[in-house]
N, C-alpha and C. Protein backbone atom coordinates (compact mmCIF):
# COMPACT_ATOMS: atom_id res chain seq x y z
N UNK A 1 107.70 147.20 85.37
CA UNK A 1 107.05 148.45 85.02
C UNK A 1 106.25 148.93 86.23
N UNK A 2 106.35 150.12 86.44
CA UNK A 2 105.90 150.77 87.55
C UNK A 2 104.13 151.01 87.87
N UNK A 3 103.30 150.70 88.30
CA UNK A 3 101.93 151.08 88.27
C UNK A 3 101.43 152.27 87.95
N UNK A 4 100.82 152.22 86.47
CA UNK A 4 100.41 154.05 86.29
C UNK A 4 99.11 153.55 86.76
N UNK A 5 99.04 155.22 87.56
CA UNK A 5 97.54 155.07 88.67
C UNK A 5 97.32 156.82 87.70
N UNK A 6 96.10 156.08 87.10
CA UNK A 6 95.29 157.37 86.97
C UNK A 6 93.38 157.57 87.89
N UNK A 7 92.98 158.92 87.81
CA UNK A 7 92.14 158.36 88.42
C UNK A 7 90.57 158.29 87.36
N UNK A 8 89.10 157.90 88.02
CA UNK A 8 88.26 157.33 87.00
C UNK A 8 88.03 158.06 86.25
N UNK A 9 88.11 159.42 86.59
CA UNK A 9 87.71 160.78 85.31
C UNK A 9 89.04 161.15 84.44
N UNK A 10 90.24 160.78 84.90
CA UNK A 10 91.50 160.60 83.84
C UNK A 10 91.03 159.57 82.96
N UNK A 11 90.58 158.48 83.52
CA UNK A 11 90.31 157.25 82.67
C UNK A 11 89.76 157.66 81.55
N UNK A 12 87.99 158.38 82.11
CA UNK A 12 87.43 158.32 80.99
C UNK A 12 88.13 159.14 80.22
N UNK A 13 88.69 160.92 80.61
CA UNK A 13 89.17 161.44 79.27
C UNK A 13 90.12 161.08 78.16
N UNK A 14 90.89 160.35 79.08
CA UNK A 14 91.92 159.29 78.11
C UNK A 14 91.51 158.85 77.26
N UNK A 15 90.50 158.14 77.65
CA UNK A 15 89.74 156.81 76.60
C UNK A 15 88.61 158.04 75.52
N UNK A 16 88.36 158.74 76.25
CA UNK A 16 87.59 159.73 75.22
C UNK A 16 88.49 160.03 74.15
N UNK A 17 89.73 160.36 74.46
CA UNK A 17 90.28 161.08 73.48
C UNK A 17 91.01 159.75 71.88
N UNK A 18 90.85 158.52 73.26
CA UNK A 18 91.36 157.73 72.01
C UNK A 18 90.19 157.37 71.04
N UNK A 19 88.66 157.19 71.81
CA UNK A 19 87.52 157.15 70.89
C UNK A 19 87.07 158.10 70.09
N UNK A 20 87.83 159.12 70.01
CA UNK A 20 87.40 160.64 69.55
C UNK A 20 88.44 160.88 68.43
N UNK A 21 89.22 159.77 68.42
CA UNK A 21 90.92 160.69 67.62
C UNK A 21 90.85 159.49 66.16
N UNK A 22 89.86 158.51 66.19
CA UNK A 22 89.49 157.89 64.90
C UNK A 22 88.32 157.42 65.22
N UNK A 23 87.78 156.86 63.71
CA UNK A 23 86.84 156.34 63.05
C UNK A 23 86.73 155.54 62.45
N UNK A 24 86.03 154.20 62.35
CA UNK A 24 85.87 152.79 62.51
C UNK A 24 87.11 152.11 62.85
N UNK A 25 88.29 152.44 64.11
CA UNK A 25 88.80 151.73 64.18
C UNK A 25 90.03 152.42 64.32
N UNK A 26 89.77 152.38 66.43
CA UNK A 26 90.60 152.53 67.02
C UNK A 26 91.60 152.38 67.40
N UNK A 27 91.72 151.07 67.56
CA UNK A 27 93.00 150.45 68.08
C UNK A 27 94.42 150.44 67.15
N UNK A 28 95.01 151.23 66.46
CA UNK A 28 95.72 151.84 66.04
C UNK A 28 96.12 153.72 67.14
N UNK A 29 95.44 153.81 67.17
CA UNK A 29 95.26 154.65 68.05
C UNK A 29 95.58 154.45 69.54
N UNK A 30 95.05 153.55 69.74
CA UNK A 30 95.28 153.14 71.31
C UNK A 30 96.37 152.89 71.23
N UNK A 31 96.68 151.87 70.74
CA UNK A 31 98.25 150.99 70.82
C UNK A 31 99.33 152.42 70.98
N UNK A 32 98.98 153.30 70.26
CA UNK A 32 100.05 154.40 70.05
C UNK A 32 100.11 155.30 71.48
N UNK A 33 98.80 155.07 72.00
CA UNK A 33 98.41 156.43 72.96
C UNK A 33 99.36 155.26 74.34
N UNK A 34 98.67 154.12 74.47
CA UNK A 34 98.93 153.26 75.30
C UNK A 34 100.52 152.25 75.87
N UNK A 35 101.69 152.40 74.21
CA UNK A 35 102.57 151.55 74.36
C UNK A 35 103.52 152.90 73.83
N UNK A 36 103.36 153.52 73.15
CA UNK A 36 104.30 154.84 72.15
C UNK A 36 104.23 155.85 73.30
N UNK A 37 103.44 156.46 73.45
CA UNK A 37 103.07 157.84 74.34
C UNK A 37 103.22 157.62 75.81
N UNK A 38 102.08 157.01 76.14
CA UNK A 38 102.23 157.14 77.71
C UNK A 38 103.36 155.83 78.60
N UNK A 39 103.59 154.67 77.54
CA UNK A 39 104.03 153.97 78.03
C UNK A 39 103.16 153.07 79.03
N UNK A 40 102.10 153.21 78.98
CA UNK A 40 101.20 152.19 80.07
C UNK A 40 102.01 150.74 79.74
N UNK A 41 101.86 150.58 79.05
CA UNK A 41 102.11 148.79 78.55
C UNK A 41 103.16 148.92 77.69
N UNK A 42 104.20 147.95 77.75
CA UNK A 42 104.89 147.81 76.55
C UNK A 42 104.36 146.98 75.28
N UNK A 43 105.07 147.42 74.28
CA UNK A 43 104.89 145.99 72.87
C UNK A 43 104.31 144.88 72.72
N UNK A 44 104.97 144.31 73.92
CA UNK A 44 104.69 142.81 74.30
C UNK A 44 103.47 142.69 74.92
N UNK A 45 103.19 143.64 76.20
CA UNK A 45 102.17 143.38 76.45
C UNK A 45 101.18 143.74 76.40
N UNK A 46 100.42 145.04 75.45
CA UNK A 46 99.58 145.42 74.38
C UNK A 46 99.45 144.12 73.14
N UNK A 47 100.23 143.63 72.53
CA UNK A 47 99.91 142.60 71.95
C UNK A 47 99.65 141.04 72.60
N UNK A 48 99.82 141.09 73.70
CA UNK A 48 99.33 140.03 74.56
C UNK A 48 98.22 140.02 75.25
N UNK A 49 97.52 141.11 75.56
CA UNK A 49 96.15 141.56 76.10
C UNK A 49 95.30 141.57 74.05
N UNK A 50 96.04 142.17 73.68
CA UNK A 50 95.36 142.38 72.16
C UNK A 50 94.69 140.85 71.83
N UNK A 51 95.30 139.93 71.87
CA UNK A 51 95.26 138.68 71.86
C UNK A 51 93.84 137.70 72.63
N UNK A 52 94.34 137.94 73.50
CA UNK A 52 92.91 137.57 74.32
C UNK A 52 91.55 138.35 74.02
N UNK A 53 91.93 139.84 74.05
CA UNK A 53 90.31 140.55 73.75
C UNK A 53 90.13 139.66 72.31
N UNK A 54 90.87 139.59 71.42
CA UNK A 54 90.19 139.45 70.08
C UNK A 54 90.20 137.68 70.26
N UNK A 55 89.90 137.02 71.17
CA UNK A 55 89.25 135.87 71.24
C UNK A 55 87.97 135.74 72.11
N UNK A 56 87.84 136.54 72.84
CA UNK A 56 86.49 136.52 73.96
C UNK A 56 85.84 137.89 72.88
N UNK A 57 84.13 137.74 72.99
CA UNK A 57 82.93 138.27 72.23
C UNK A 57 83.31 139.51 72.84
N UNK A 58 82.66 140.15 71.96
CA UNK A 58 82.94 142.02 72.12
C UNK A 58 84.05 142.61 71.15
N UNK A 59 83.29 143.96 71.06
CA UNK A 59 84.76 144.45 70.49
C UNK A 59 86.12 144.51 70.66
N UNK A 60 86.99 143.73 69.80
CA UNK A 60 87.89 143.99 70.33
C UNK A 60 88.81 145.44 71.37
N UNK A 61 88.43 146.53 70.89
CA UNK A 61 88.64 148.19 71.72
C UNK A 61 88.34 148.22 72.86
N UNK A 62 86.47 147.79 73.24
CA UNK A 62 86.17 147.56 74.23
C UNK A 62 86.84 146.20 75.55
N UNK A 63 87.25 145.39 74.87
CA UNK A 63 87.69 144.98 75.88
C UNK A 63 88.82 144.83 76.14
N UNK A 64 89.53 145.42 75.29
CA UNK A 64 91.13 146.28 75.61
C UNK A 64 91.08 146.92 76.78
N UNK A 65 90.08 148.05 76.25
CA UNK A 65 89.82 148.89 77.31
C UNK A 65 89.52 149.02 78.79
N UNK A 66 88.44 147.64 78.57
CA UNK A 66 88.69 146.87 80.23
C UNK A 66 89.62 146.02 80.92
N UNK A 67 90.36 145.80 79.81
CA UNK A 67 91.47 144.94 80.24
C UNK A 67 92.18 146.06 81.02
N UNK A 68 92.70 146.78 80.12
CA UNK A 68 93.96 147.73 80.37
C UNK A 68 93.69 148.73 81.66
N UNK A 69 92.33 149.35 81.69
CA UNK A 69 91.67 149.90 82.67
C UNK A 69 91.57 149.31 83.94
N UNK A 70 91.40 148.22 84.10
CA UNK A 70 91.02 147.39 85.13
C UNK A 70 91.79 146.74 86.05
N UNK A 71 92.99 147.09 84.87
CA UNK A 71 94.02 146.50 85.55
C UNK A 71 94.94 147.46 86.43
N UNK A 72 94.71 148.49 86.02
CA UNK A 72 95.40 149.95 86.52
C UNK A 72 94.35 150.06 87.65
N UNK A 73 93.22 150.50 87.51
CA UNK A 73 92.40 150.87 88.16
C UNK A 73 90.47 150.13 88.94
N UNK A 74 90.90 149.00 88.53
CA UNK A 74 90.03 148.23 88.99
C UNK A 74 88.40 148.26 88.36
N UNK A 75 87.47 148.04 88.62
CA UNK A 75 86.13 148.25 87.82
C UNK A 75 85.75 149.31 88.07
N UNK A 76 86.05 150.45 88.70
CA UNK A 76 85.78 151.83 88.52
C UNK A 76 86.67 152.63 87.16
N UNK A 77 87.55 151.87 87.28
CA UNK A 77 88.94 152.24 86.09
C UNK A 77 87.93 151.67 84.63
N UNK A 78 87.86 150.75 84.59
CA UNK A 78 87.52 149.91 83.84
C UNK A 78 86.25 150.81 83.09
N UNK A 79 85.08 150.74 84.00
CA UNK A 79 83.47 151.20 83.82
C UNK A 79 84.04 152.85 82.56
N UNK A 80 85.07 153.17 83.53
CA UNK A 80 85.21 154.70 83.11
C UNK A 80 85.83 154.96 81.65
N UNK A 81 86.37 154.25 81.73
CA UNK A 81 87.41 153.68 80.24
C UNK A 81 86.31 153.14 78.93
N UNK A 82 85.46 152.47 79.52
CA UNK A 82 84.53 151.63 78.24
C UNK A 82 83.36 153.39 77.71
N UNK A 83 83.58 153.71 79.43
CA UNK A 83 82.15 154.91 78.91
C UNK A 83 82.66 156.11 78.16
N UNK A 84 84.07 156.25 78.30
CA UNK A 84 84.84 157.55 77.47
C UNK A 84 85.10 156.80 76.35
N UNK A 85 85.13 155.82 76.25
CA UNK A 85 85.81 155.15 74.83
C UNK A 85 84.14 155.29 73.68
N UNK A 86 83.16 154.98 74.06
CA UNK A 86 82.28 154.73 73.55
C UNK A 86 81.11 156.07 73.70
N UNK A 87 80.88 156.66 74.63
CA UNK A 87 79.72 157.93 74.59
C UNK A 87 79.91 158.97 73.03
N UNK A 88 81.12 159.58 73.18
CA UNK A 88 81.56 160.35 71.74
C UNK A 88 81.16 159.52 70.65
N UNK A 89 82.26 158.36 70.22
CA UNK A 89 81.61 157.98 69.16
C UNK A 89 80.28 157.95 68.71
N UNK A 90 79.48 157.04 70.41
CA UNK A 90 78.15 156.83 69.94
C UNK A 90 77.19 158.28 69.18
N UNK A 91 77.46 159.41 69.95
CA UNK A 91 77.07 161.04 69.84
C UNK A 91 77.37 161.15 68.43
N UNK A 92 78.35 160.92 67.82
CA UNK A 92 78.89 160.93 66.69
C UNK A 92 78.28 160.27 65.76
N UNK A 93 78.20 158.77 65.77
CA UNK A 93 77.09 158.33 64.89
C UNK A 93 75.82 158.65 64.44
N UNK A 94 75.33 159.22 65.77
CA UNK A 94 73.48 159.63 65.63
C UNK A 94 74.00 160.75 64.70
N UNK A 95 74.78 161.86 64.74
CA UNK A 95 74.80 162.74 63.68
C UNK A 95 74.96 162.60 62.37
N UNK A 96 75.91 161.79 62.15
CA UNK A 96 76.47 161.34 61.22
C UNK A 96 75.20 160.32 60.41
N UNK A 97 74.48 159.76 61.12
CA UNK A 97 73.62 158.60 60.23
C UNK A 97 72.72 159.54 59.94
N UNK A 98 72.30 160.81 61.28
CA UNK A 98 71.28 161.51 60.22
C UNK A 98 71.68 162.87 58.99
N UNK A 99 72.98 162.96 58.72
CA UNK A 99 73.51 163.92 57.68
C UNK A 99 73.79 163.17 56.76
N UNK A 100 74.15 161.72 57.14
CA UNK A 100 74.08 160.45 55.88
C UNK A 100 72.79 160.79 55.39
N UNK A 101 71.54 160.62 56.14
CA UNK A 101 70.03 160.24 55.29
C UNK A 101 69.75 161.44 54.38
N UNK A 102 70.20 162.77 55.07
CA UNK A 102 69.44 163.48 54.05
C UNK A 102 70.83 163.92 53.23
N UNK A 103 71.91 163.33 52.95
CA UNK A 103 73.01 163.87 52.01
C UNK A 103 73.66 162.60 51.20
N UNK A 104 73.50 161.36 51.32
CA UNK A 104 73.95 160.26 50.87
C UNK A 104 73.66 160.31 49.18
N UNK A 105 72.83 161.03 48.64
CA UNK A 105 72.95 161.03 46.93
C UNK A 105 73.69 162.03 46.86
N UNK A 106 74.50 162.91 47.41
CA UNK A 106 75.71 163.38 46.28
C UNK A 106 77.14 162.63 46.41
N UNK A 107 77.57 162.62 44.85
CA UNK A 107 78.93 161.89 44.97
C UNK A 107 80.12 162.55 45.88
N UNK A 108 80.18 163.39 46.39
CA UNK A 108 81.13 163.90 46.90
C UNK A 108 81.45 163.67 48.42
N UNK A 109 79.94 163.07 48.77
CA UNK A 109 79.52 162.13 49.99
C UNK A 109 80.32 160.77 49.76
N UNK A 110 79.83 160.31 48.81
CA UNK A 110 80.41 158.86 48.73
C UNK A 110 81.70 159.13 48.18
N UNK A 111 82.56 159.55 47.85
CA UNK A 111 83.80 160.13 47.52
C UNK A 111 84.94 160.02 49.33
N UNK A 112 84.06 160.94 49.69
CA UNK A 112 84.32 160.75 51.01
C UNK A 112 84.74 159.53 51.79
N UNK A 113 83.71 158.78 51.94
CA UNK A 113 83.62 157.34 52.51
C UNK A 113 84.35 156.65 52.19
N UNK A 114 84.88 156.12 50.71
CA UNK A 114 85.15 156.09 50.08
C UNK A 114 87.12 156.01 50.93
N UNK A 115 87.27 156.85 50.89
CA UNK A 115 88.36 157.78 51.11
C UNK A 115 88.84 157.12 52.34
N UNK A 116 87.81 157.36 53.66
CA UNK A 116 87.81 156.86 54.52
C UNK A 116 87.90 155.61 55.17
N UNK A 117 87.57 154.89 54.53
CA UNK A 117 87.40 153.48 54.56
C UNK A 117 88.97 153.16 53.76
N UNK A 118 89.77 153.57 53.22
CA UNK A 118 90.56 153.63 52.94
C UNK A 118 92.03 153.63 53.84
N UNK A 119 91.47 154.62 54.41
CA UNK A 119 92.54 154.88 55.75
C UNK A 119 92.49 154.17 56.63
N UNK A 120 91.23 153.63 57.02
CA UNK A 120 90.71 152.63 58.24
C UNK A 120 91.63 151.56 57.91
N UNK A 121 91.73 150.74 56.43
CA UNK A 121 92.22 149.98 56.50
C UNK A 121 94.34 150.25 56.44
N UNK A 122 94.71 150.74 55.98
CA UNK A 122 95.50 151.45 56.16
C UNK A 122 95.98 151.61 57.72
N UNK A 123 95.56 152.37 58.22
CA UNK A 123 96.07 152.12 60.25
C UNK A 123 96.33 150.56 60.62
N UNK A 124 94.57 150.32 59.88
CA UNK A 124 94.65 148.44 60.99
C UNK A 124 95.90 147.82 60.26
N UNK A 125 96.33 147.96 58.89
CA UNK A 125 97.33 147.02 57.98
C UNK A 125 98.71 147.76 58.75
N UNK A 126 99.02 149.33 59.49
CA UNK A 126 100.20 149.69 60.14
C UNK A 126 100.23 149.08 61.31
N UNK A 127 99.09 148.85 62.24
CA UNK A 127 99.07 148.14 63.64
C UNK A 127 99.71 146.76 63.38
N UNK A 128 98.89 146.14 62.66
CA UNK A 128 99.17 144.98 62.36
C UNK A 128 100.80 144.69 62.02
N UNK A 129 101.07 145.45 61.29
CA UNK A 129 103.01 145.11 60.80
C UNK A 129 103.49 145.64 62.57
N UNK A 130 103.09 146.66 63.19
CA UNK A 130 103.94 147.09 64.49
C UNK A 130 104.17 146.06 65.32
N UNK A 131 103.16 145.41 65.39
CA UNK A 131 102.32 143.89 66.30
C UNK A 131 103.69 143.13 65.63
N UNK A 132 103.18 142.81 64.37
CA UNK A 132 104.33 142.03 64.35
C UNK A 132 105.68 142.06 64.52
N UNK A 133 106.22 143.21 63.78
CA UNK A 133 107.81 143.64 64.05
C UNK A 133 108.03 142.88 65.59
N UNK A 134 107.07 142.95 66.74
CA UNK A 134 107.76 142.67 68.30
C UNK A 134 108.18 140.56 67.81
N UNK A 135 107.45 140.17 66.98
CA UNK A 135 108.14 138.47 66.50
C UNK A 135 109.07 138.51 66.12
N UNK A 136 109.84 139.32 65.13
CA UNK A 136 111.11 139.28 64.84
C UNK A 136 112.08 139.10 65.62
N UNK A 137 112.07 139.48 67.45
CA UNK A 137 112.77 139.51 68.30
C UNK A 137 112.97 137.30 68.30
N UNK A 138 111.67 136.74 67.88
CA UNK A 138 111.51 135.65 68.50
C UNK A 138 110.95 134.84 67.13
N UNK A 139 111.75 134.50 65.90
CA UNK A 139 110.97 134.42 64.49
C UNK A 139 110.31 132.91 64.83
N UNK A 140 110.40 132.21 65.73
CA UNK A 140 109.56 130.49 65.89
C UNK A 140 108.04 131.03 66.20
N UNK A 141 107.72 132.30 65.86
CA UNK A 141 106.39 132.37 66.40
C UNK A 141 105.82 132.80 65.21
N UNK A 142 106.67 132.89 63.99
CA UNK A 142 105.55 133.01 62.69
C UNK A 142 105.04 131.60 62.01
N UNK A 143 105.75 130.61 62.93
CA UNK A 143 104.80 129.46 62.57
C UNK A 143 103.62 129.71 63.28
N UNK A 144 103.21 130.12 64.23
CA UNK A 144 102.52 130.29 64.52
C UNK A 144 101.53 131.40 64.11
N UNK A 145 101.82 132.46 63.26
CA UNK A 145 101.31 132.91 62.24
C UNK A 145 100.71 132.15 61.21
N UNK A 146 101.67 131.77 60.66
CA UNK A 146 101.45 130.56 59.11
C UNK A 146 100.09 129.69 59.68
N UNK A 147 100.41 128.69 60.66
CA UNK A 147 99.18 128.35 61.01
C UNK A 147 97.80 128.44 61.17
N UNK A 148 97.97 129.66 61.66
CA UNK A 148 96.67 130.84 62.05
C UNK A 148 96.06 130.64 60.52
N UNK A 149 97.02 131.82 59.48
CA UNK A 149 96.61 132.07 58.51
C UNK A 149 95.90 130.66 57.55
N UNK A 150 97.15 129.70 57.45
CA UNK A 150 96.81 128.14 56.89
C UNK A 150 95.16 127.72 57.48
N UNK A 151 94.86 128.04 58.48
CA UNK A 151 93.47 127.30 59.34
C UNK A 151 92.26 128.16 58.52
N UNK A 152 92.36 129.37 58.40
CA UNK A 152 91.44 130.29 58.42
C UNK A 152 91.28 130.24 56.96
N UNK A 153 92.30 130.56 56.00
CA UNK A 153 91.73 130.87 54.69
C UNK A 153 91.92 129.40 54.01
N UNK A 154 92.79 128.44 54.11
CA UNK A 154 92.81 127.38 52.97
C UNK A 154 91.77 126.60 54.14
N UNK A 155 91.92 126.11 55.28
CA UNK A 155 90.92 124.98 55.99
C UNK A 155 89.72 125.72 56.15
N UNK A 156 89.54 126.76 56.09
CA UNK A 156 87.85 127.87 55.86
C UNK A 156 87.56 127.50 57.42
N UNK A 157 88.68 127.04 58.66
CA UNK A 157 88.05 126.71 60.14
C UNK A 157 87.39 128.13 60.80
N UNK A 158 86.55 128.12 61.59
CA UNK A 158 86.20 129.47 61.88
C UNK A 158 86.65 129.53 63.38
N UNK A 159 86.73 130.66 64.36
CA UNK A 159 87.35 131.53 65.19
C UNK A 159 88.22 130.07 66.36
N UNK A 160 86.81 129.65 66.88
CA UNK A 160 87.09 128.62 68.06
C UNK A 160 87.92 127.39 67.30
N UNK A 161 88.09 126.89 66.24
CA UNK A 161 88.58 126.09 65.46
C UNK A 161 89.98 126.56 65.18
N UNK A 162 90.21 127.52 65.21
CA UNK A 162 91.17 128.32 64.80
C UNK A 162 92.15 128.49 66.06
N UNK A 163 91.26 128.74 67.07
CA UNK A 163 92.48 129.01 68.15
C UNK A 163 92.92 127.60 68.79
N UNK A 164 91.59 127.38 68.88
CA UNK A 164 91.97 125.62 69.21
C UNK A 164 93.64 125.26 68.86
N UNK A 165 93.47 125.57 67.36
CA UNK A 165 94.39 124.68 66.48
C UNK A 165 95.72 125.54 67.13
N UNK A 166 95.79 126.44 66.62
CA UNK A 166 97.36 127.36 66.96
C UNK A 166 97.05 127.37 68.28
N UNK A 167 96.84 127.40 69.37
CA UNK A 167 96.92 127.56 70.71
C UNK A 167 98.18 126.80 71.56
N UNK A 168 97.88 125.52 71.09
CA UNK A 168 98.84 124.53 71.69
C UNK A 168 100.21 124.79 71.28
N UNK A 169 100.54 125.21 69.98
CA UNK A 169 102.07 125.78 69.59
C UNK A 169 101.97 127.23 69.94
N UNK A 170 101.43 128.08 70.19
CA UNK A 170 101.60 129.12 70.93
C UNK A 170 101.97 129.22 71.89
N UNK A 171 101.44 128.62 72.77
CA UNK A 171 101.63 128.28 74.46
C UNK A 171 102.78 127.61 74.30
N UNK A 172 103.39 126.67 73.97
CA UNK A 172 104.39 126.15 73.63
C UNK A 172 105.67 126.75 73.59
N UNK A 173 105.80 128.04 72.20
CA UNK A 173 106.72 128.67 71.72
C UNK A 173 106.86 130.01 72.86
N UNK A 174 105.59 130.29 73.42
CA UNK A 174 105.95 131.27 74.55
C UNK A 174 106.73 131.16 75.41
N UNK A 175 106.07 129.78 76.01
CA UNK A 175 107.18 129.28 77.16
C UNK A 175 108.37 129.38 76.64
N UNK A 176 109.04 128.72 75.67
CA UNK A 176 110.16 128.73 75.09
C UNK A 176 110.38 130.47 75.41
N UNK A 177 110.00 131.74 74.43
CA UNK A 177 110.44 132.76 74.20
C UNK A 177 110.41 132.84 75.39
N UNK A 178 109.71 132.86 76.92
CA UNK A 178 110.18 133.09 78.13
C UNK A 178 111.05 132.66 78.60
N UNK A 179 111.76 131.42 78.70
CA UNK A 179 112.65 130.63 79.28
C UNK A 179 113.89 131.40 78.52
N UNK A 180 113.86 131.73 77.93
CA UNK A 180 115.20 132.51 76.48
C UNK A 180 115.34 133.55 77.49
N UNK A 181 114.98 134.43 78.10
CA UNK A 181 114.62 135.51 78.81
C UNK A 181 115.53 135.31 80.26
């Protein structure tokens, strides 16, 4: 894949527009703007950066964002990407928490939310099946699913326990899906 070079004020509007185009929960959004649209990353490797952010602290978005940024464009790429991804929203909240305080007792408010929170989950449950569809190419890696899932809800292990455990058959089955290649 060829190096897309954008520059730091492309960055940020980019990333503005993906922090600007939803609410609680972007990365449905990105993935689309980033692997569907512009083609920055393919499938594989949007869900392979996806992977790592959502094991190191921080939001997962945010450090997509520096991943993906940083890598195109170095820590000027990067800086510019976290500050368009995040200024709007933040602008957005202060309004929003104060039209919450003085409007939160009518039902048509919470009707709303309601609604919303609805859809949020909805995107993350479509990301999530897209993410996966790219295993089907390679089905020895929904043991590595099963696992995940097996650790977390029946062994109640929490995050670092968790990767611990599936890590070693991950790394494993990759190599494999690379060597196939």
């Amino acid at each position: 894949m060829q190096p897309y070079t954008l520059s730091p004020l492309q960055r940020f509007i980019s990333f503005s527009k993906i922090g600007l185009s939803g609410f609680g929960g972007v990365l449905p959004l990105a993935r689309r703007t980033l692997v569907e649209r512009d083609k920055v990353l393919t499938s594989e490797e949007f869900s392979a950066i996806l992977g790592i952010c959502q094991i190191v602290s921080g939001p997962n978005i945010v450090n997509l964002a520096v991943c993906v940024a940083s890598r195109f464009g170095g820590a000027r790429g990067a800086f510019a990407a976290v500050l368009g991804l995040i200024l709007g929203p933040i602008a957005l909240v202060i309004l929003l928490a104060t039209l919450y305080e003085h409007y939160s007792y009518i039902a048509t408010v919470k009707g709303v939310l309601r609604g919303i929170s609805a859809v949020g989950v909805g995107l993350i449950a479509s990301t999530g099946l897209k993410i996966l569809r790219d295993e089907f190419h390679y089905p020895a890696m929904f043991l590595v699913v099963a696992v995940t899932i097996l650790c977390a809800t029946y062994f109640h292990l929490g995050l670092g326990w968790v990767v611990l455990t599936a890590s070693p058959l991950a790394i494993f089955l990759a190599r494999k899906k690379a060597q196939r290649r």
